[in-house]
Protein backbone atom coordinates (compact mmCIF):
# COMPACT_ATOMS: atom_id res chain seq x y z
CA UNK A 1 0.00 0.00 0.00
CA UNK A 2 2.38 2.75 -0.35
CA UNK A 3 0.57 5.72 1.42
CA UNK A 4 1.41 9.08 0.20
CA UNK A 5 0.88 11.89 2.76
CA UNK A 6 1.31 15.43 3.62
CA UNK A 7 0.86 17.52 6.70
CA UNK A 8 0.02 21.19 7.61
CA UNK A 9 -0.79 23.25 10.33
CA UNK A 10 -3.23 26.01 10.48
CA UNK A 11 -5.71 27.36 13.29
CA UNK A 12 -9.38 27.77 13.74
CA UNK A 13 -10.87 30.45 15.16
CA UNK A 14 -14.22 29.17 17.44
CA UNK A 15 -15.71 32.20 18.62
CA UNK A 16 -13.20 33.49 21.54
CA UNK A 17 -11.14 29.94 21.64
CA UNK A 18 -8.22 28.93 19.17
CA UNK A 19 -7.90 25.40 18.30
CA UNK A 20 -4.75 24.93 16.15
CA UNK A 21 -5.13 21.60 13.79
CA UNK A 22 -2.10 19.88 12.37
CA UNK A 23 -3.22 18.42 8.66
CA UNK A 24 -2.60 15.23 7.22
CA UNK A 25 -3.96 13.39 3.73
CA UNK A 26 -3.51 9.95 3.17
CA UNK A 27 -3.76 8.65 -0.25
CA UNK A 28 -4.66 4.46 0.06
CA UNK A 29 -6.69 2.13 -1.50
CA UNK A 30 -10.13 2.15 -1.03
CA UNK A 31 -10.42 -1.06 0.46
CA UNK A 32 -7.94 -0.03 2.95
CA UNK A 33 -9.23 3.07 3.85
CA UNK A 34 -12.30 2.24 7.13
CA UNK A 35 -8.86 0.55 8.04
CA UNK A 36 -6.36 3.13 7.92
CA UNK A 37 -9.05 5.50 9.46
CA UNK A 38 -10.13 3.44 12.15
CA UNK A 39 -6.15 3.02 13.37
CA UNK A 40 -5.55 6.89 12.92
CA UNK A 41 -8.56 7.86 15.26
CA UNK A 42 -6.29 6.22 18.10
CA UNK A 43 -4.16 8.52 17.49
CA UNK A 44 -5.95 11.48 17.83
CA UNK A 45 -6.78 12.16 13.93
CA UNK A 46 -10.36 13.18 12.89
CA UNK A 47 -11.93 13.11 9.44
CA UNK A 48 -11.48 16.92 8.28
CA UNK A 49 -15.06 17.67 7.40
CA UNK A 50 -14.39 20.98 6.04
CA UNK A 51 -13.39 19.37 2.29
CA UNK A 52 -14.26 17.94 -0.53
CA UNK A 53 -13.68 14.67 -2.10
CA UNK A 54 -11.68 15.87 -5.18
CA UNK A 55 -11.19 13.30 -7.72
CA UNK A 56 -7.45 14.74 -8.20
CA UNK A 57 -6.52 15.70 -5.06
CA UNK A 58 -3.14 14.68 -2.71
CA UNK A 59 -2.09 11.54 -5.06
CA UNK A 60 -1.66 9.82 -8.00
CA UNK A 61 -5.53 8.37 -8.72
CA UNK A 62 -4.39 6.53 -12.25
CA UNK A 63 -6.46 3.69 -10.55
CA UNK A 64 -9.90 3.96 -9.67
CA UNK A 65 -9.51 2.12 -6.57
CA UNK A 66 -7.43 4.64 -4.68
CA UNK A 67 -8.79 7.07 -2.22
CA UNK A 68 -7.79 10.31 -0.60
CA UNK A 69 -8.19 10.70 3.37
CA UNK A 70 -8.47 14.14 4.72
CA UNK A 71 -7.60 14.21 9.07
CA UNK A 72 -6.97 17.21 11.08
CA UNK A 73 -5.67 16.66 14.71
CA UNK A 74 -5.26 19.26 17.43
CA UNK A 75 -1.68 20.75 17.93
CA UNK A 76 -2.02 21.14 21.91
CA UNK A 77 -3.14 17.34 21.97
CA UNK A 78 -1.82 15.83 25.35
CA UNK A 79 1.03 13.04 24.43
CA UNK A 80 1.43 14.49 20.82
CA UNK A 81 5.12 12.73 20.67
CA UNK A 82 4.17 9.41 21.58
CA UNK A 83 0.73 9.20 19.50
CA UNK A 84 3.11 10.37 16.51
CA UNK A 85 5.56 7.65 17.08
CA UNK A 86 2.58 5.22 17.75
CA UNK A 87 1.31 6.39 13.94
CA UNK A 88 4.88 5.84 12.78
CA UNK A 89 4.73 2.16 14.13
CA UNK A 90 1.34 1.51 13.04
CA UNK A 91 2.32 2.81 9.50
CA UNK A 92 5.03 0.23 9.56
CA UNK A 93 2.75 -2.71 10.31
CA UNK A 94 0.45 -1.88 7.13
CA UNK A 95 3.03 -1.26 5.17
CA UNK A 96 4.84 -4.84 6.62
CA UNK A 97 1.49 -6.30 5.55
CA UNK A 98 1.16 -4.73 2.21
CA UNK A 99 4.87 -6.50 1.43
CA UNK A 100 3.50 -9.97 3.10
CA UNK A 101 0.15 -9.82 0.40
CA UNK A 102 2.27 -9.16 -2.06
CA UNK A 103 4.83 -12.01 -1.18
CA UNK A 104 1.95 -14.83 -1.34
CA UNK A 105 1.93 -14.84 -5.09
CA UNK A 106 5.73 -13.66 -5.68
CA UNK A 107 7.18 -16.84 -5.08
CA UNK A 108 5.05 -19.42 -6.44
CA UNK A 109 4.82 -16.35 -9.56
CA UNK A 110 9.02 -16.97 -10.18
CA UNK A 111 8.86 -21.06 -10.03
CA UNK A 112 6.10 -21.61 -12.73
CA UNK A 113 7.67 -19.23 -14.68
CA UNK A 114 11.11 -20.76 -14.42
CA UNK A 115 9.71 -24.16 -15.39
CA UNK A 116 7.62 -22.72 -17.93
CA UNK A 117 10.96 -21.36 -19.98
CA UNK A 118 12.51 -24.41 -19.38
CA UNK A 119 9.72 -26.36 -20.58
CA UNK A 120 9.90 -23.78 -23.93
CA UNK A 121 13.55 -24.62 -24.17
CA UNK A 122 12.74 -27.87 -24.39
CA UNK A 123 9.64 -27.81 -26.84
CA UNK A 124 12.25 -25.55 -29.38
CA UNK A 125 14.77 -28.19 -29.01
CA UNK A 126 12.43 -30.27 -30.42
CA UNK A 127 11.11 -27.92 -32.90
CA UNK A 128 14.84 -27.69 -34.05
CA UNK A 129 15.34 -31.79 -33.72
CA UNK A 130 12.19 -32.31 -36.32
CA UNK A 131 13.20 -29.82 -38.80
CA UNK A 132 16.84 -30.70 -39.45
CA UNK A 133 18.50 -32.39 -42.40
CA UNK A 134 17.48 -35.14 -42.02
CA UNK A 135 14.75 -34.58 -39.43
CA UNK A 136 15.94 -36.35 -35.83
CA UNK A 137 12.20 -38.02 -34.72
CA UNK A 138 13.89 -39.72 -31.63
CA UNK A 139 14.94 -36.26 -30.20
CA UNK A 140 11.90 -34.66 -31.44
CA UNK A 141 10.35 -37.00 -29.47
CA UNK A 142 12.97 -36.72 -26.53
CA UNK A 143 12.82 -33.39 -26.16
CA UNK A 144 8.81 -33.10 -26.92
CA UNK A 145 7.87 -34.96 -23.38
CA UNK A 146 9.80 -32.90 -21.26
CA UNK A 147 8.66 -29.78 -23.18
CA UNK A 148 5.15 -30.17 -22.68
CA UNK A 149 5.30 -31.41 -18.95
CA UNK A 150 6.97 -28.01 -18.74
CA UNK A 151 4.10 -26.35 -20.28
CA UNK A 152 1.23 -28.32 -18.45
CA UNK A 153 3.68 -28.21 -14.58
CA UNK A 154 3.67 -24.46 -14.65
CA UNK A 155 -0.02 -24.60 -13.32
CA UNK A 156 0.39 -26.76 -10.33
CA UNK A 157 3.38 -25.48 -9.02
CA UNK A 158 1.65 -21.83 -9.11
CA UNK A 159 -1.06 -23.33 -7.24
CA UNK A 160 0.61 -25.50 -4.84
CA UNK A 161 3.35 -23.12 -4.08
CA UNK A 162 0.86 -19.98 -3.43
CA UNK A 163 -1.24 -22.33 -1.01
CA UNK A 164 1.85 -23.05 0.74
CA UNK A 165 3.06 -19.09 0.86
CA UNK A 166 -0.51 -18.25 1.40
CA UNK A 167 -0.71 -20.25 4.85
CA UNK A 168 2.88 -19.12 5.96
CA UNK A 169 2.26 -15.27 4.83
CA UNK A 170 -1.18 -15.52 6.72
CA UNK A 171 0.12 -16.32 9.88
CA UNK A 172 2.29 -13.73 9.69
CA UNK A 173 -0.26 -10.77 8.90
CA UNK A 174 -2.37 -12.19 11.67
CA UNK A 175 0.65 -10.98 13.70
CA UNK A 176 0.85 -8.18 12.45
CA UNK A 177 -2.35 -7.48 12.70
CA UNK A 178 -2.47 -8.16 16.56
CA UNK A 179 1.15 -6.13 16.66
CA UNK A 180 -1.52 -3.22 15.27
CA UNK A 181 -4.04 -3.84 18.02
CA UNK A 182 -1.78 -3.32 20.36
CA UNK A 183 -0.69 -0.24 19.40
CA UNK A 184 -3.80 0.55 18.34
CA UNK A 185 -5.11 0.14 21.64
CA UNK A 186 -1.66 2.35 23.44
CA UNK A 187 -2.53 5.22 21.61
CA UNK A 188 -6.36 4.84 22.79
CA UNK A 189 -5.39 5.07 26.35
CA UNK A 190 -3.46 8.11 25.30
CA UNK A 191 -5.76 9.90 24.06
């Protein structure tokens, strides 16, 4: 999930009392984003009613599925410093988890490939066997069994090698994802 953000600081006049907001937008996916906004409300950030959705505002939106979050937090908040390094920890986590999504497929991605260019090594071997002078059947054929095993393998070690990193890489994000409750949960009391 990279998360592209920006902060400012400006301050609100309320009749005789000055609040003065720090600003932050956080451009995630849209999927992500009850998530991302649920864990930053722990640390003291509120949704900053006062704009509007802008279709090209704070990030990069080539893809539909990305979102912009506007927060605003109050400067004089009590245990500022320690809800900030909170945020920088929690930040870490998703981003931790983003890399552990991503590494479920990676893997398993890189073996079926590798056997599947082996497997079209093979197959042009044979190609190159039949249509010689004179044409070589018995390494046509030789080379022809291993070629297409190399084409048809491709798809079960994808699958069986995801299911594998898919079990592993879950177990990790589940800690993760408790390592965010936590600290979820610090900055609460903080608050």
């Amino acid at each position: 999930m990279g998360m592209g953000e920006s902060i400012m600081t400006c301050t609100e006049n309320r009749g005789k009392e000055f609040v003065g907001y720090e600003y932050k937008e956080i451009c995630t996916d849209k999927d992500k984003a009850s998530f991302i906004m649920d864990g930053y409300e722990n640390f003291g950030w509120e949704v900053d009613g006062n704009i509007r959705e802008r279709a090209d505002a704070g990030c990069n939106l080539h893809f539909q599925n990305k979102v912009v979050l506007h927060l605003k937090r109050n400067r004089k908040i009590v245990n500022r410093m320690e809800l900030t390094r909170l945020q920088r920890n929690f930040d870490a986590c998703v981003n931790e988890i983003e890399a552990l999504e991503k590494e479920k497929t990676s893997k398993a991605t890189v073996y079926a490939l590798a056997v599947g260019i082996v497997g079209t090594a093979f197959m042009a071997a044979s190609t190159f066997a039949v249509t010689a002078q004179p044409p070589h059947v018995f390494l046509c054929v030789l080379f022809a069994i291993p070629g297409v095993i190399g084409w048809i393998l491709p798809y079960f070690i994808y699958k069986r090698t995801a299911a594998r990193q898919t079990e592993k890489m879950n177990r990790l994000i589940e800690e993760k994802y408790d390592e965010i409750y936590l600290i979820c949960e610090k900055g609460n009391r903080l608050l």
